[in-house]
C-alpha atoms as a PDB file:
ATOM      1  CA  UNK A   1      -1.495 -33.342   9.663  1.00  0.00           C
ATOM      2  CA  UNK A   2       1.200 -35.907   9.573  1.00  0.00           C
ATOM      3  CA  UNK A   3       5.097 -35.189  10.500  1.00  0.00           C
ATOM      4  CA  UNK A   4       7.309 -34.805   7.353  1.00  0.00           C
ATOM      5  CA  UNK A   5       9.925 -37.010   7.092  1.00  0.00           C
ATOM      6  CA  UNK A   6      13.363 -36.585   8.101  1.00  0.00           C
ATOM      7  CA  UNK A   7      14.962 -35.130   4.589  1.00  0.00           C
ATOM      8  CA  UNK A   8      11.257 -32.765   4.334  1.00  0.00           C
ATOM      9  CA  UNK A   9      11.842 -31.314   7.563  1.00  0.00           C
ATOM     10  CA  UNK A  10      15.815 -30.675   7.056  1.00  0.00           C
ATOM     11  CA  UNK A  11      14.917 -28.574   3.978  1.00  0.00           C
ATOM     12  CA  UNK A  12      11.775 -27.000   5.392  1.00  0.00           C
ATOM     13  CA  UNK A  13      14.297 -26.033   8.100  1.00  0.00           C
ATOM     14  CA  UNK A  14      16.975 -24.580   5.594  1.00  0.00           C
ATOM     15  CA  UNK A  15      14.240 -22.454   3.749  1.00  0.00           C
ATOM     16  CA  UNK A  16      12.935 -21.206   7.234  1.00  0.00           C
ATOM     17  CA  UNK A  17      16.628 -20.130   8.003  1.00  0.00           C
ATOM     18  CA  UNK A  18      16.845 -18.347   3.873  1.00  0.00           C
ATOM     19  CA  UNK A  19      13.706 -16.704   4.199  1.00  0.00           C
ATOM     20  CA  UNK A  20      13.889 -15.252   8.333  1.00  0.00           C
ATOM     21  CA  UNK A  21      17.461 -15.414   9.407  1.00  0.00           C
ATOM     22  CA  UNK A  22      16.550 -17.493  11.826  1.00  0.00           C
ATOM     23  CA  UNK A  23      18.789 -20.029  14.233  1.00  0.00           C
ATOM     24  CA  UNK A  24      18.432 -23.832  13.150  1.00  0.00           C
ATOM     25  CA  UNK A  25      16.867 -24.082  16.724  1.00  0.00           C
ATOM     26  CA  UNK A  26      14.062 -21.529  15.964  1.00  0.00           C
ATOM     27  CA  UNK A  27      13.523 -22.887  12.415  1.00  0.00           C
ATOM     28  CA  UNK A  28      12.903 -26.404  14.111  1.00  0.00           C
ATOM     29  CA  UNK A  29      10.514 -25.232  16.818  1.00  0.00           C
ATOM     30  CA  UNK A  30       8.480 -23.379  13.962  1.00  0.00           C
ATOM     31  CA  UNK A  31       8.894 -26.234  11.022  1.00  0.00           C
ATOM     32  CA  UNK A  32       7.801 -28.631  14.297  1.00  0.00           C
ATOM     33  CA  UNK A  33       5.184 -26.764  15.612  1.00  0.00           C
ATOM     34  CA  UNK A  34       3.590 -25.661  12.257  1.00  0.00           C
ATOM     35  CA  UNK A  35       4.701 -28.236   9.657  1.00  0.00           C
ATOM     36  CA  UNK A  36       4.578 -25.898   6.549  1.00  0.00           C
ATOM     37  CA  UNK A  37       7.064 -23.450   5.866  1.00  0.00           C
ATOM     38  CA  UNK A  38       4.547 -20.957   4.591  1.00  0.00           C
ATOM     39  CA  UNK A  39       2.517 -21.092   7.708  1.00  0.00           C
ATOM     40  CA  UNK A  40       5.543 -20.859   9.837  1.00  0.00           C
ATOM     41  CA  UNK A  41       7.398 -18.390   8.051  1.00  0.00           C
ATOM     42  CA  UNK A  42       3.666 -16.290   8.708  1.00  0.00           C
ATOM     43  CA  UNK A  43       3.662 -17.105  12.608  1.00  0.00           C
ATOM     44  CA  UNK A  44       7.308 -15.859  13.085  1.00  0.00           C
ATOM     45  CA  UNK A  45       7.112 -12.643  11.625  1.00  0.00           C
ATOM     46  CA  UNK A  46       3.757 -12.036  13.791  1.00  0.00           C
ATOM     47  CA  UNK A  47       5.580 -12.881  16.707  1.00  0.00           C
ATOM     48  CA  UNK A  48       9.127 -11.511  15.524  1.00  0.00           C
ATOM     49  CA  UNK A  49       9.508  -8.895  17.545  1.00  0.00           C
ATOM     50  CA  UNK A  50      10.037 -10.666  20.778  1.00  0.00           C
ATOM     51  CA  UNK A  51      11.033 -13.728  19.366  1.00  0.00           C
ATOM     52  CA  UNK A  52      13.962 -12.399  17.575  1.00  0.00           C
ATOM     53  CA  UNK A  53      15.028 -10.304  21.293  1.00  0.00           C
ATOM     54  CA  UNK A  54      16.013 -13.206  22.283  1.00  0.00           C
ATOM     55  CA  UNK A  55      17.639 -15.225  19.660  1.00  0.00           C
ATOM     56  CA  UNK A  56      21.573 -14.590  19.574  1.00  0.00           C
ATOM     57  CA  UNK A  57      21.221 -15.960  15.742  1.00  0.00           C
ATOM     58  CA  UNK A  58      18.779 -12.922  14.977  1.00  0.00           C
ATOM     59  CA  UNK A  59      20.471 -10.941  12.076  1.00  0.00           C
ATOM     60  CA  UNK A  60      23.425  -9.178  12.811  1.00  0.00           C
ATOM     61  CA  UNK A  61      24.467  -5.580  12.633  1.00  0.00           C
ATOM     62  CA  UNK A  62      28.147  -5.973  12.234  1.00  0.00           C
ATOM     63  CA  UNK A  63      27.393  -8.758   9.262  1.00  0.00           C
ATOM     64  CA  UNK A  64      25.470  -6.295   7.538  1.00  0.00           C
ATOM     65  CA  UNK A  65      27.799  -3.054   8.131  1.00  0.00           C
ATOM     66  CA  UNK A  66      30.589  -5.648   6.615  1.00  0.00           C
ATOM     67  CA  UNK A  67      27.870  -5.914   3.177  1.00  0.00           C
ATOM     68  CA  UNK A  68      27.120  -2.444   3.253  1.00  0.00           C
ATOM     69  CA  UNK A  69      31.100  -1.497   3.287  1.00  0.00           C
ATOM     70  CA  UNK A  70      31.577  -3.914   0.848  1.00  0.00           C
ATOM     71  CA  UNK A  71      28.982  -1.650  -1.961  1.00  0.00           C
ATOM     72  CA  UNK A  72      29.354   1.550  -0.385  1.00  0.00           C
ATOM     73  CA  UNK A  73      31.158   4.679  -1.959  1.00  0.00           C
ATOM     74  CA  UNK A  74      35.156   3.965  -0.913  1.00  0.00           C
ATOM     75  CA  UNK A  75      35.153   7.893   0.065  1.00  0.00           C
ATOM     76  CA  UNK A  76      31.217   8.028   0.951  1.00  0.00           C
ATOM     77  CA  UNK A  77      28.572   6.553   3.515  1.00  0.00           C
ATOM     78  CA  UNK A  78      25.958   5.513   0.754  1.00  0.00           C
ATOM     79  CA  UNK A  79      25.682   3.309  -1.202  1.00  0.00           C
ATOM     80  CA  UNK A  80      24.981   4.800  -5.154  1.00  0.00           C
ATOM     81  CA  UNK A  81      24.385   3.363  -8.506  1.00  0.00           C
ATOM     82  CA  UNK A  82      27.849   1.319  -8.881  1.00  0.00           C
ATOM     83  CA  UNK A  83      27.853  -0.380  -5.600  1.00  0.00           C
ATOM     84  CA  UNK A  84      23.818  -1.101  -6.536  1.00  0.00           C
ATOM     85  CA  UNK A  85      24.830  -2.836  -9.768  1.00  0.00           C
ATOM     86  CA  UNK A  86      27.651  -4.897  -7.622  1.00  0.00           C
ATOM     87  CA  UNK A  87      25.298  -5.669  -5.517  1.00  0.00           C
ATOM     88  CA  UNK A  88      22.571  -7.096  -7.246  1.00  0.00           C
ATOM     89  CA  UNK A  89      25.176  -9.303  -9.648  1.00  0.00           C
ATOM     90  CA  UNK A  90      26.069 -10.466  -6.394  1.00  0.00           C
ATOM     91  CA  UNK A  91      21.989 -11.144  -5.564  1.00  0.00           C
ATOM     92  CA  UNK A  92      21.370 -12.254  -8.744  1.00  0.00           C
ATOM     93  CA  UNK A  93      18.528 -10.216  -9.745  1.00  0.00           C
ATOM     94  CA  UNK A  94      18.262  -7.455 -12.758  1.00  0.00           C
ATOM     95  CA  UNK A  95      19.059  -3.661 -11.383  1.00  0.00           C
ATOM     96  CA  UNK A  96      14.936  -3.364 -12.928  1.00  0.00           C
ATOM     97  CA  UNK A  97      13.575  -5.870 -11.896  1.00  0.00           C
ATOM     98  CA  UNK A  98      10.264  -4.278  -9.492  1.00  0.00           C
ATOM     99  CA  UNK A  99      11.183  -6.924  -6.630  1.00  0.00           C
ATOM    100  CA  UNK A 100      13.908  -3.813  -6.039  1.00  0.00           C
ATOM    101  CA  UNK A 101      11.143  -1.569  -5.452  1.00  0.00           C
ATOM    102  CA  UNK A 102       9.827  -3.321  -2.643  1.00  0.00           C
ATOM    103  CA  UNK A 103      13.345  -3.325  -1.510  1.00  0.00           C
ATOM    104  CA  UNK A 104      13.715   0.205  -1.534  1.00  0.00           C
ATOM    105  CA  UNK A 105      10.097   0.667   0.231  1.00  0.00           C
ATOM    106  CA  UNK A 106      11.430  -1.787   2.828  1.00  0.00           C
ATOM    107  CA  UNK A 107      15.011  -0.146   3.520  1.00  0.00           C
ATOM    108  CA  UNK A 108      13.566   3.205   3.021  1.00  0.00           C
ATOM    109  CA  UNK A 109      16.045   3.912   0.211  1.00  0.00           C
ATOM    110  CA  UNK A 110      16.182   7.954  -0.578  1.00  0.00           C
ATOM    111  CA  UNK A 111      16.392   7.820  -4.522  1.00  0.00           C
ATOM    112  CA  UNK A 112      17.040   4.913  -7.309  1.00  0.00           C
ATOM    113  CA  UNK A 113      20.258   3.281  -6.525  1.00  0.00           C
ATOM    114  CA  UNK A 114      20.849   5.223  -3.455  1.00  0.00           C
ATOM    115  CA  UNK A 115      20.785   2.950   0.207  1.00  0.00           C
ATOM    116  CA  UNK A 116      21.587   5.040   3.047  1.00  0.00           C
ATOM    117  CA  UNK A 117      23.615   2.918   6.113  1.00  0.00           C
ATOM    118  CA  UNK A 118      20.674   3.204   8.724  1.00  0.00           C
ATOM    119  CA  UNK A 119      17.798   2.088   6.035  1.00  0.00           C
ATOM    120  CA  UNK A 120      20.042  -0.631   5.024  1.00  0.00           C
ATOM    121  CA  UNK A 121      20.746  -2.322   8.401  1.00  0.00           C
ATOM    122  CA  UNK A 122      17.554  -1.385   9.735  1.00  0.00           C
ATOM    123  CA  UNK A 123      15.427  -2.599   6.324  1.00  0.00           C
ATOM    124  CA  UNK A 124      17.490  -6.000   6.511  1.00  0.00           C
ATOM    125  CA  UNK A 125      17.474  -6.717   9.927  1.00  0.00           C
ATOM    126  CA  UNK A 126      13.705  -6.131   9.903  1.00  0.00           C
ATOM    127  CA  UNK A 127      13.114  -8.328   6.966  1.00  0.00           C
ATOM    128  CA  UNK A 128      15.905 -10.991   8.910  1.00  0.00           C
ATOM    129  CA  UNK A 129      18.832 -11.409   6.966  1.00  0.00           C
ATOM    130  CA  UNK A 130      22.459 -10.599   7.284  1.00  0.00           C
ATOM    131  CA  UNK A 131      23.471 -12.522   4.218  1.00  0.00           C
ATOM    132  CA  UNK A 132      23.171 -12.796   0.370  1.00  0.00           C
ATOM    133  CA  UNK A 133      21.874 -15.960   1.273  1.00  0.00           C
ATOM    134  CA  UNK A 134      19.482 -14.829   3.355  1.00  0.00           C
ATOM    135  CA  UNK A 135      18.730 -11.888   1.063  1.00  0.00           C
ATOM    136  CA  UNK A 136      18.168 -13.722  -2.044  1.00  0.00           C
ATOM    137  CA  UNK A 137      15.446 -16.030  -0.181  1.00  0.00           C
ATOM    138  CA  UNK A 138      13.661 -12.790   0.963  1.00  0.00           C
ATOM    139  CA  UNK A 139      13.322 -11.433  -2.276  1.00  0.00           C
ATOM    140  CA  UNK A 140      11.483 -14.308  -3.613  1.00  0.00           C
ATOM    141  CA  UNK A 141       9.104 -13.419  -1.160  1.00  0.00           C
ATOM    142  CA  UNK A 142       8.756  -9.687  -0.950  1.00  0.00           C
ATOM    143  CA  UNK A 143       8.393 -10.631  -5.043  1.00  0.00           C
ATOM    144  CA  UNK A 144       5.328 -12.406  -4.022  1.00  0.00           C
ATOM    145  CA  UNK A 145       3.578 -10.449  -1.438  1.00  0.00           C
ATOM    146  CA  UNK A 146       4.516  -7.410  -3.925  1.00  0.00           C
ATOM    147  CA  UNK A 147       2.369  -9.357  -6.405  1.00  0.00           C
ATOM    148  CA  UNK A 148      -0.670 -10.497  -4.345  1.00  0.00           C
ATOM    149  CA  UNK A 149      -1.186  -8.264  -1.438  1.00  0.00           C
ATOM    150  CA  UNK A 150      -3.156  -5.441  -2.086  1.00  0.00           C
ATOM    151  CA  UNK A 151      -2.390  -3.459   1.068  1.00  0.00           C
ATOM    152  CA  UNK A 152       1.692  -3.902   0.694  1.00  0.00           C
ATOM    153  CA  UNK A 153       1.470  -3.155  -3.293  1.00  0.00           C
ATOM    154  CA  UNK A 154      -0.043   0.152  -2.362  1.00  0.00           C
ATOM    155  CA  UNK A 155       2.409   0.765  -0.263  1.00  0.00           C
ATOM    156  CA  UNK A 156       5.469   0.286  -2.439  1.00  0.00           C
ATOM    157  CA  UNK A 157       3.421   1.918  -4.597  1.00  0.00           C
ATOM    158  CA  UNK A 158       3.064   5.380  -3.271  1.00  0.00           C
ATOM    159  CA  UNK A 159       6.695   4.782  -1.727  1.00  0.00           C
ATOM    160  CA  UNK A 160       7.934   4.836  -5.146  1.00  0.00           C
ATOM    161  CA  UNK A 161       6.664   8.043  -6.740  1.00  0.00           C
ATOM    162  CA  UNK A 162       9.372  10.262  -4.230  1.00  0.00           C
ATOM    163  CA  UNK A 163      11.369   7.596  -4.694  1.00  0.00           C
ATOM    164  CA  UNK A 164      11.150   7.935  -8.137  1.00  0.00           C
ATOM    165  CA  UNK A 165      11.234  12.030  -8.493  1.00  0.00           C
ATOM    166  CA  UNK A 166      14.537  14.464  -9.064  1.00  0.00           C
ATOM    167  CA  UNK A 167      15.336  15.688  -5.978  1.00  0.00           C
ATOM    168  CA  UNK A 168      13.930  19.408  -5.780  1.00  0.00           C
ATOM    169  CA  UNK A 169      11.127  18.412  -8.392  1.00  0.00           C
ATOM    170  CA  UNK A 170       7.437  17.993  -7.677  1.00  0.00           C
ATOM    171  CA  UNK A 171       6.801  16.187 -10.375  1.00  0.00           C
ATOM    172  CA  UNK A 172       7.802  12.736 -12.234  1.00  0.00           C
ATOM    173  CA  UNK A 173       9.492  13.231 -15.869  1.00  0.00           C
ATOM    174  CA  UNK A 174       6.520  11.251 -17.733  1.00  0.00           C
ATOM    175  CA  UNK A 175       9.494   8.692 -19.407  1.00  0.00           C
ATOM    176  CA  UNK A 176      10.110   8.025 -15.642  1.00  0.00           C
ATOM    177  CA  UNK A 177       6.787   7.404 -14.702  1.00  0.00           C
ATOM    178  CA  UNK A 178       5.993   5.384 -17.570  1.00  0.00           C
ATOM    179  CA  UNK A 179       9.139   3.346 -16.937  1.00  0.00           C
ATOM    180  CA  UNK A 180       7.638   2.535 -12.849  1.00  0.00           C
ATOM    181  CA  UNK A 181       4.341   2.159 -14.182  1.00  0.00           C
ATOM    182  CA  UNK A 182       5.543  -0.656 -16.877  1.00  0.00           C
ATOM    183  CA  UNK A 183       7.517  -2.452 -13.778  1.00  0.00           C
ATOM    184  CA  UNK A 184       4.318  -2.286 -10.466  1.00  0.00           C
ATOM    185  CA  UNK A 185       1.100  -2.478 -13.024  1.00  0.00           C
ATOM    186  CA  UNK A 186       1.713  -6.094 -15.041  1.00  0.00           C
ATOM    187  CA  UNK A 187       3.245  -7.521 -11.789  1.00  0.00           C
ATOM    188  CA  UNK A 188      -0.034  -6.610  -9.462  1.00  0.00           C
ATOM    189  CA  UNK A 189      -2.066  -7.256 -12.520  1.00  0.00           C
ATOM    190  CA  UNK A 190      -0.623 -10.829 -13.068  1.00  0.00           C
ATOM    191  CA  UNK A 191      -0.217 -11.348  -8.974  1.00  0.00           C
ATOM    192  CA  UNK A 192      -3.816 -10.099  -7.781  1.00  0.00           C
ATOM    193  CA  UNK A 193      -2.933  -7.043  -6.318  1.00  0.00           C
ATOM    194  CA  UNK A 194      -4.691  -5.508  -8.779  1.00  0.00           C
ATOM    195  CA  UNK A 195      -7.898  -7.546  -8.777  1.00  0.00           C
ATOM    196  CA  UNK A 196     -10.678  -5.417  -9.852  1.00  0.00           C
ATOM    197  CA  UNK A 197     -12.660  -4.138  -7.646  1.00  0.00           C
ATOM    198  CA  UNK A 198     -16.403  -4.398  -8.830  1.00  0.00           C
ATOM    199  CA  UNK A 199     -17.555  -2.385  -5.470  1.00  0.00           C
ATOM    200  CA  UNK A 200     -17.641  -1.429  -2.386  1.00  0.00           C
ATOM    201  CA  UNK A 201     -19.822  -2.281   0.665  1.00  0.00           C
ATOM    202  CA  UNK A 202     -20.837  -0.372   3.433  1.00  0.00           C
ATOM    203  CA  UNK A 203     -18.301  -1.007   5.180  1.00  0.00           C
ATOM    204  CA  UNK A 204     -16.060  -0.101   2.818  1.00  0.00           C
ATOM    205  CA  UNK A 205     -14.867  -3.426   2.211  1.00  0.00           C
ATOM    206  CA  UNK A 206     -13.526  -4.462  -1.596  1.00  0.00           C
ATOM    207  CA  UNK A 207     -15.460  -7.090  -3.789  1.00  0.00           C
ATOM    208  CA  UNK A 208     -13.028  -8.230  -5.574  1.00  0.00           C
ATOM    209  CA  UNK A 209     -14.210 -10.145  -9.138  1.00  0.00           C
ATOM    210  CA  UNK A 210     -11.216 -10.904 -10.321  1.00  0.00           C
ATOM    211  CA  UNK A 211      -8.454  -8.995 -13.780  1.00  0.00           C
ATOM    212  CA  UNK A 212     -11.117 -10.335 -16.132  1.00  0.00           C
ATOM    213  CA  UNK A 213     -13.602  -7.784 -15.252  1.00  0.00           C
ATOM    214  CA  UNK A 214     -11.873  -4.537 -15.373  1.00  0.00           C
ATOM    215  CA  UNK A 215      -8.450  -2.892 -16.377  1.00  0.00           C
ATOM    216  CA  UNK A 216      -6.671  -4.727 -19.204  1.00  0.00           C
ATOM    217  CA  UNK A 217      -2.894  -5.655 -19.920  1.00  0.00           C
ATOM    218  CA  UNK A 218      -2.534  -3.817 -22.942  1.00  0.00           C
ATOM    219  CA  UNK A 219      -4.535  -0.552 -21.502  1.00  0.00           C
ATOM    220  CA  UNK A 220      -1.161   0.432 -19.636  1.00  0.00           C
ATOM    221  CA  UNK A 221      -0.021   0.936 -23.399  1.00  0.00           C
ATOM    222  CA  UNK A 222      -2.750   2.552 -24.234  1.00  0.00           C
ATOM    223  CA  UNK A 223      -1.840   5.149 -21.155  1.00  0.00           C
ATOM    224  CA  UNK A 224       1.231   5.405 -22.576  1.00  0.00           C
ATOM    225  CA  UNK A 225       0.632   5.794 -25.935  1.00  0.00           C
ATOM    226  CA  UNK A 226      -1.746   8.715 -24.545  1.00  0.00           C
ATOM    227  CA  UNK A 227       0.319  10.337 -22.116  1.00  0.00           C
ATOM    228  CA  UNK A 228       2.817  10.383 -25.304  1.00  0.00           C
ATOM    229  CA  UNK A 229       0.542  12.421 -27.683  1.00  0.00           C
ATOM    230  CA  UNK A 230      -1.344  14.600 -24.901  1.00  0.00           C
ATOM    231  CA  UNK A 231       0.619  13.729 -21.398  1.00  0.00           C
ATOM    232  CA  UNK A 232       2.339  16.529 -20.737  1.00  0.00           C
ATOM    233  CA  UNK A 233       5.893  17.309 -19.267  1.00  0.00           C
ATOM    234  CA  UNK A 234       4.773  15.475 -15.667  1.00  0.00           C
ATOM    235  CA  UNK A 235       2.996  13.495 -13.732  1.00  0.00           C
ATOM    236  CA  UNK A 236       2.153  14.901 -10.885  1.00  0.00           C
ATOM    237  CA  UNK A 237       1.460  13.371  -7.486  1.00  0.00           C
ATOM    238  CA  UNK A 238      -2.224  13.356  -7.656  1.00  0.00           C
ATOM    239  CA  UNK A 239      -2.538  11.686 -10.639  1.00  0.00           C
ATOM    240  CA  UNK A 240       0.437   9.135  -9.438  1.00  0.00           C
ATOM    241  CA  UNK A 241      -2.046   8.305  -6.594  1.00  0.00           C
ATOM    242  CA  UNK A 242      -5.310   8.459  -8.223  1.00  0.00           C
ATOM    243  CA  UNK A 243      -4.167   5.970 -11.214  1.00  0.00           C
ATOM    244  CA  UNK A 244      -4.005   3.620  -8.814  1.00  0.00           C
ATOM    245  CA  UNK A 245      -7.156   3.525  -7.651  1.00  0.00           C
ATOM    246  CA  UNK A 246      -8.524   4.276 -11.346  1.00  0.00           C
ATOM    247  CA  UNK A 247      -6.650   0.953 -12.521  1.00  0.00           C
ATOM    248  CA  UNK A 248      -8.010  -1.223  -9.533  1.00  0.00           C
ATOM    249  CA  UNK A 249     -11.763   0.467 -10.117  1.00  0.00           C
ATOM    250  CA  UNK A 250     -12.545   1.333 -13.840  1.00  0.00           C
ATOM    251  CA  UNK A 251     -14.557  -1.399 -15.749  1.00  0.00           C
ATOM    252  CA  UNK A 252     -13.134  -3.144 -18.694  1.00  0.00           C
ATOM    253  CA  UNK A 253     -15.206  -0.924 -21.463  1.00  0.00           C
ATOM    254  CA  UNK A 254     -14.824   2.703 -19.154  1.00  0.00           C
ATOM    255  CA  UNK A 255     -18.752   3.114 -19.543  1.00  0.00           C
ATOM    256  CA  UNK A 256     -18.807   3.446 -15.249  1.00  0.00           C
ATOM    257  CA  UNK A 257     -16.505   6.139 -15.647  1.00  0.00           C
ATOM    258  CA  UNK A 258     -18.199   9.137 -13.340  1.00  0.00           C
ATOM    259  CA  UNK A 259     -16.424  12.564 -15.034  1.00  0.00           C
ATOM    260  CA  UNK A 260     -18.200  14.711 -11.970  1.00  0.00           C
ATOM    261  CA  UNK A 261     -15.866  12.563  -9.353  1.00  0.00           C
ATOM    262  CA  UNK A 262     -12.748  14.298  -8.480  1.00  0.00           C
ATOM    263  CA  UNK A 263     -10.243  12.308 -10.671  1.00  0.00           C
ATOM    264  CA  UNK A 264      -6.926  14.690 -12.290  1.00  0.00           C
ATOM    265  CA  UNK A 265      -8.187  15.823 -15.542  1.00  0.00           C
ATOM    266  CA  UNK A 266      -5.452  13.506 -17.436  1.00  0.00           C
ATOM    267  CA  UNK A 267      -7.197  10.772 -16.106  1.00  0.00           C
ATOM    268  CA  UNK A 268     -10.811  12.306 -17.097  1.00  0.00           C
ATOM    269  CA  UNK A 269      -8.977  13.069 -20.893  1.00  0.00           C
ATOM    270  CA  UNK A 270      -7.240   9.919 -20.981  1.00  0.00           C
ATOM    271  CA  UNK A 271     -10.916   7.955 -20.671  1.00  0.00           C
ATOM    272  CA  UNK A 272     -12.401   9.992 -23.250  1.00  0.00           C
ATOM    273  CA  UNK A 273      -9.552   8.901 -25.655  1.00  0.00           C
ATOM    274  CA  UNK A 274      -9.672   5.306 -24.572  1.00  0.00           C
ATOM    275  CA  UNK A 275     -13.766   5.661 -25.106  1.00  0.00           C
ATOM    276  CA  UNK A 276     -12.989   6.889 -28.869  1.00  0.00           C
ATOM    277  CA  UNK A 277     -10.688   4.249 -29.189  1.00  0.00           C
ATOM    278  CA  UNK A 278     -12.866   1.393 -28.206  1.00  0.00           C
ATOM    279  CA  UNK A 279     -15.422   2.977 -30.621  1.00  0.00           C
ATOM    280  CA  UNK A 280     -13.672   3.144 -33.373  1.00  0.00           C
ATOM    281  CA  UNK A 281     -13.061  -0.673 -33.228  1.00  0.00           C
ATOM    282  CA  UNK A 282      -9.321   0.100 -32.848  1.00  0.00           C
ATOM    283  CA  UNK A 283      -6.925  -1.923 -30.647  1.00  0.00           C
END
């Protein structure tokens, strides 16, 4: 691979330093060493840990208690829902956008809005930033691995249903779960993270064929539009889980649908109504 020239490898450097927090002497060695910033930006965080020990430009705690101040409750040690809108203004992003989810996966936040000191500092200096800078870089790419990666969208994922949830309640409202669902499934869906999976091999390893083959954009309406007429009050955890996997596994026609497996019985009523639906020729 040949070097990039001077001006490529200045600002490969600079988006090294947005995305990891990184000294312009670590960014160089990487950028140097790797030539892409993707590839670099990979190695680092593999070999973080260590790496980051030792660097005296690794993010700092007393930059990010100064941001956390800045949002928190002025008689309070959380941040809540004001300091959350002031915040992202200050980011740049919309309070719904779902790169926040990730967000709150990553700094363990306790409820919508809500950032306690220890996930924030902790979250961000794991993710490497102390900065808006630094922050706004990061969320382009937790927006992207939220997207693509199977493995991390299933995490964020079942982060968000107690994320989600009234505190005491075992249940989502169903406007609240509709609301999550309308933010995670079109972003995996248009990302990959929700490729369907056509089956499984002994292993237990996904074959993966692709959004063409199974779940459809405009079924998530359809589960709305159900969960509307014969939903419910809640949604409970089970069927938070399983709709997951139902989404990621159910062919685009539900004819492979197997009513003896142990899916919640909205899931096994919701395919009956989408069957009589497909039928009947409507859309």
């Amino acid at each position: 691979m040949s070097k990039p020239s001077k001006k490529a490898s200045e600002e490969m450097v600079a988006q090294f330093c947005g995305i990891t927090g990184a000294s312009v002497k670590e960014a160089k060695r990487y950028i140097d060493k790797y030539k892409r910033v993707d590839v670099a930006v990979d190695t680092y965080y593999n070999e973080a840990p260590a790496a980051r020990a030792k660097d005296p430009a690794a993010p700092s705690t007393s930059k990010l208690t100064q941001l956390f101040d800045k949002y928190k409750e002025e008689d309070g040690d959380a941040i809540k829902i004001d300091g959350t809108i002031r915040l992202c203004e200050d980011l740049g992003v919309d309070p719904e956008d779902v790169v926040l989810l990730a967000v709150a996966y990553e700094l363990k936040s306790p409820s919508v809005g809500e950032w306690s000191k220890k996930g924030w500092i902790d979250g961000w200096k794991a993710i490497g930033c102390d900065s808006i800078a630094a922050m706004q870089a990061a969320l382009e790419r937790l927006r992207e691995q939220l997207g693509a990666d199977p493995a991390y969208f299933q995490k964020v994922y079942a982060y968000t249903f107690d994320f989600a949830k009234a505190e005491g309640q075992r249940s989502l409202g169903v406007e609240t779960a509709q609301a999550f669902w309308g933010l995670l499934i079109p972003h995996g869906l248009q990302g990959g993270a929700l490729a369907h999976i056509s089956s499984r091999d002994d292993d237990g390893d996904d074959a993966m064929d692709g959004a063409g083959g199974g779940w459809k954009e405009e079924y998530t309406a359809w589960w709305f539009e159900f969960l509307g007429e014969k939903g419910g009050k809640g949604v409970s955890k089970d069927t938070w889980a399983m709709f997951l996997e139902f989404v990621r596994t159910i062919d685009s026609r539900f004819e492979k649908y197997d009513l003896e497996a142990a899916w919640p019985s909205t899931i096994d009523d919701f395919v009956t109504w989408a069957k009589a639906r497909i039928a009947s020729g409507h859309s």
